[in-house]
C-alpha atoms as a PDB file:
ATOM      1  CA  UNK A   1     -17.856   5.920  27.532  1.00  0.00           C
ATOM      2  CA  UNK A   2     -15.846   8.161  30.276  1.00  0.00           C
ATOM      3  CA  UNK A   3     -14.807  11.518  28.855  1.00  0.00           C
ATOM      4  CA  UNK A   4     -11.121  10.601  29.639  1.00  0.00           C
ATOM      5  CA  UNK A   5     -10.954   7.443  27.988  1.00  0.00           C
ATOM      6  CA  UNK A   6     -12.676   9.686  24.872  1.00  0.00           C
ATOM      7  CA  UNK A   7     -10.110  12.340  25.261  1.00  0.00           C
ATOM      8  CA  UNK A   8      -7.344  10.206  25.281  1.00  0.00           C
ATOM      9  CA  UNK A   9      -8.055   8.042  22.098  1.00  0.00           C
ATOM     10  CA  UNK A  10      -9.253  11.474  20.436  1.00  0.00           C
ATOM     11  CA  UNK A  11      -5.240  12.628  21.233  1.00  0.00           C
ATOM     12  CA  UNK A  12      -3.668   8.994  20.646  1.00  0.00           C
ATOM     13  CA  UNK A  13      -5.877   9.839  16.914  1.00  0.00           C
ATOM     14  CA  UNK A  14      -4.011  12.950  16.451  1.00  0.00           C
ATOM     15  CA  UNK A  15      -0.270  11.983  17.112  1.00  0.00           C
ATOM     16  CA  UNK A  16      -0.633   8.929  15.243  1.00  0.00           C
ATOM     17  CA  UNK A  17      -2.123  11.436  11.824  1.00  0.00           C
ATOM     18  CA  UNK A  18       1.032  13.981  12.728  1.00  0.00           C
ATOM     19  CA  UNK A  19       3.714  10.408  12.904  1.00  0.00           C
ATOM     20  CA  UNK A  20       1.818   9.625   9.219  1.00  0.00           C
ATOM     21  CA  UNK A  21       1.800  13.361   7.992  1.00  0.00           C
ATOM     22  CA  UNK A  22       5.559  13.195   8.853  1.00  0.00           C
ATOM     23  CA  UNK A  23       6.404   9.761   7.267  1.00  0.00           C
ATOM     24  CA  UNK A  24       4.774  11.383   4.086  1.00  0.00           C
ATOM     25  CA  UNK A  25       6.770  14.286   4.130  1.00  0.00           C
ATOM     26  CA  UNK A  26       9.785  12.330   4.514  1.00  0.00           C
ATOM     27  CA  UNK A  27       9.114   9.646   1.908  1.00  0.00           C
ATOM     28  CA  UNK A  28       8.057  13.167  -0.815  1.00  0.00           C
ATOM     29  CA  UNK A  29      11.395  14.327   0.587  1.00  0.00           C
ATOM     30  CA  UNK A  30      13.411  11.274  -0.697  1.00  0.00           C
ATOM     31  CA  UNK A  31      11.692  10.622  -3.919  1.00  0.00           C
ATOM     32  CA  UNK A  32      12.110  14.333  -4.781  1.00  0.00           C
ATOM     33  CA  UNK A  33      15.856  13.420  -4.279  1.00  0.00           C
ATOM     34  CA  UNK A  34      15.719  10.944  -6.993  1.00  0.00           C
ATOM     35  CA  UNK A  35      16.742  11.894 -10.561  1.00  0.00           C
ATOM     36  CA  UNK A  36      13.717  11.179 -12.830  1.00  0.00           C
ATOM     37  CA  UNK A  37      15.775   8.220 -14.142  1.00  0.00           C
ATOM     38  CA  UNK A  38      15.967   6.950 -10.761  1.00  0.00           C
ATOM     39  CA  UNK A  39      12.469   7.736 -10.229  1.00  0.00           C
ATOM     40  CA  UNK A  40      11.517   5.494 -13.348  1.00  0.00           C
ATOM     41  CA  UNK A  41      13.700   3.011 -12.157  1.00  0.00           C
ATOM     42  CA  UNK A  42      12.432   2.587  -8.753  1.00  0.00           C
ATOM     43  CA  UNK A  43       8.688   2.654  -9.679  1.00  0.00           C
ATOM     44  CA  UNK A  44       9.014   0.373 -12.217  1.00  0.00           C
ATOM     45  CA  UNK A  45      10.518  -1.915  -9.630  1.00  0.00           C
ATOM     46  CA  UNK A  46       7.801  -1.477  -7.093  1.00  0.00           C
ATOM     47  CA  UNK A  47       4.663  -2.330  -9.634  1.00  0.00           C
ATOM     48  CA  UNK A  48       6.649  -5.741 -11.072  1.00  0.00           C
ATOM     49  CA  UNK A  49       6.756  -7.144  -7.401  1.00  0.00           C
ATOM     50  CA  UNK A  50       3.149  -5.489  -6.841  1.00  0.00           C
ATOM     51  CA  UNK A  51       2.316  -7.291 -10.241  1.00  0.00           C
ATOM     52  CA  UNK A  52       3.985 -10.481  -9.127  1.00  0.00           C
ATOM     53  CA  UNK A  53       2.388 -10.461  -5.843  1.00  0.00           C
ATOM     54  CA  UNK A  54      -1.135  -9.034  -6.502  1.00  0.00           C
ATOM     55  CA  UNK A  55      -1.770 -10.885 -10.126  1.00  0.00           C
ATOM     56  CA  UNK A  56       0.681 -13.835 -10.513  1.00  0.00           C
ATOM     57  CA  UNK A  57       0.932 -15.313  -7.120  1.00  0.00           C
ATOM     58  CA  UNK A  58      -2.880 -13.770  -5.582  1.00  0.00           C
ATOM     59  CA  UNK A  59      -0.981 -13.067  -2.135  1.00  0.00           C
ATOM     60  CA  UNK A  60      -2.663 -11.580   0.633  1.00  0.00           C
ATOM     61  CA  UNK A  61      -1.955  -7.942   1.363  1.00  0.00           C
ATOM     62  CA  UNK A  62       0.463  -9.022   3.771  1.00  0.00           C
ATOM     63  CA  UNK A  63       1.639 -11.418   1.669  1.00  0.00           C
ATOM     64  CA  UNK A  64       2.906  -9.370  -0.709  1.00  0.00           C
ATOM     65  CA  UNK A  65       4.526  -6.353   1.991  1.00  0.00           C
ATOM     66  CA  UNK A  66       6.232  -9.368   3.600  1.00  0.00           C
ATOM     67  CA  UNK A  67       7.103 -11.984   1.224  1.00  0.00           C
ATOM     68  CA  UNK A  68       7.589 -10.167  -2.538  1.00  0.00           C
ATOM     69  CA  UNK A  69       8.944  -6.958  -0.774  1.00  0.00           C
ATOM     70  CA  UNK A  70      10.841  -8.261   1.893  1.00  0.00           C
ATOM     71  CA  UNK A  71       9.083  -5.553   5.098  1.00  0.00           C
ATOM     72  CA  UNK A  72       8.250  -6.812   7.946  1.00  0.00           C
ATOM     73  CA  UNK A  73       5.470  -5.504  10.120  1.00  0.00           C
ATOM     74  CA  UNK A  74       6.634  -1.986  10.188  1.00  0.00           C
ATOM     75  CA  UNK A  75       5.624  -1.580   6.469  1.00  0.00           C
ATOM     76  CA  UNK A  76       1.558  -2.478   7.375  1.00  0.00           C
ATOM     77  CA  UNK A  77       0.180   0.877   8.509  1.00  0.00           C
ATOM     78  CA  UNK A  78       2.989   2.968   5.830  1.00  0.00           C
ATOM     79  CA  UNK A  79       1.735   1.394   2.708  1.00  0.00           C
ATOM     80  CA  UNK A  80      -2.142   1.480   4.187  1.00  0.00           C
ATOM     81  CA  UNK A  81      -1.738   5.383   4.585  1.00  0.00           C
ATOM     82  CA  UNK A  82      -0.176   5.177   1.002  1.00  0.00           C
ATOM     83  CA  UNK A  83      -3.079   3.777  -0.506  1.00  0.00           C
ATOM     84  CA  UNK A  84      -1.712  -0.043  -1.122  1.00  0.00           C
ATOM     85  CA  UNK A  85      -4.386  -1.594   0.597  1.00  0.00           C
ATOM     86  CA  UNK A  86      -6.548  -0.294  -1.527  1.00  0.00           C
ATOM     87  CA  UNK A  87      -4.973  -0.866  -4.751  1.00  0.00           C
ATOM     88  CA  UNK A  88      -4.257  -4.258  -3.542  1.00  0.00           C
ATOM     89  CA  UNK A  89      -8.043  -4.945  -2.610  1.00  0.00           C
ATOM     90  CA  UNK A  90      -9.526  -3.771  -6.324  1.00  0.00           C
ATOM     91  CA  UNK A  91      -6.566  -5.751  -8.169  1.00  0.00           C
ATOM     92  CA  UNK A  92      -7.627  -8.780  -6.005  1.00  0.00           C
ATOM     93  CA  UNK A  93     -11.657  -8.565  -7.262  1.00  0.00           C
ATOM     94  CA  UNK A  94     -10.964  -7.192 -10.496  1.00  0.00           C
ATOM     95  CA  UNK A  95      -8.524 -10.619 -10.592  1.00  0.00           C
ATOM     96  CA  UNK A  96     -11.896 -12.700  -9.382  1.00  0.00           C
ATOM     97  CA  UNK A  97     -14.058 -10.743 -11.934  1.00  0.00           C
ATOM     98  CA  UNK A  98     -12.352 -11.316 -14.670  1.00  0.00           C
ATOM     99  CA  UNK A  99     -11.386 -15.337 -14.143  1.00  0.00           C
ATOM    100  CA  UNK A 100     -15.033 -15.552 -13.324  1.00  0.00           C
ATOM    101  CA  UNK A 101     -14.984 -14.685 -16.994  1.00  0.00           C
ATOM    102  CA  UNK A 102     -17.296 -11.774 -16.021  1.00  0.00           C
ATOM    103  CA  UNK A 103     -14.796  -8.991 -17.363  1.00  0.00           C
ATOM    104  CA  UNK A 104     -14.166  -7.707 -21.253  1.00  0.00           C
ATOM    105  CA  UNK A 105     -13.363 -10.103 -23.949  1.00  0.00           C
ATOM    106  CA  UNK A 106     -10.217  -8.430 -24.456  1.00  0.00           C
ATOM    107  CA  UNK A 107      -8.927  -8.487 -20.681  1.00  0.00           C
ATOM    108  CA  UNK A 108      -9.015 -12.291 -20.491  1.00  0.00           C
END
């Protein structure tokens, strides 16, 4: 591959990891803000639609960003760099693993 082509993605790589580095700042900035009732309250609200989404209705991660949380596209790469993706993808095989009937007695 041509060295510019190499040194351009390399530098499209590092402004897109100082846009998420920032967007992580700000969203440690706002629920710093947030009394630690409010802080209750909101995550509370965030794992009963990721419950409803991931568990109840087995949506795709997409699924669940769009249509239980109401984002739109903008949300994708956000709650990737959060970790969601990944939370989403081990809820949705430990779902299959344990309808398979494959998981503890008591988490049936």
């Amino acid at each position: 591959m041509d060295d510019k082509i190499i040194d351009d993605l390399e530098e499209i790589q590092k402004s897109f990891d100082v846009a998420m580095k920032e967007i992580e700042s700000e969203q440690e900035a706002y629920w710093n803000s947030l009394s630690h009732d409010e802080q209750l309250k909101a995550f509370c609200a965030v794992v009963r639609r990721i419950h409803k989404g991931d568990i109840e209705e087995r949506r795709s991660y997409r699924g669940v960003l769009y249509d239980i949380f109401g984002f739109g596209p903008e949300s994708y790469v956000q709650a990737q760099a959060s970790g969601y993706l990944t939370i989403h993808n081990a809820l949705f095989d430990w779902v299959d693993w344990v309808e398979k009937g494959e998981g503890p007695d008591d988490w049936k």
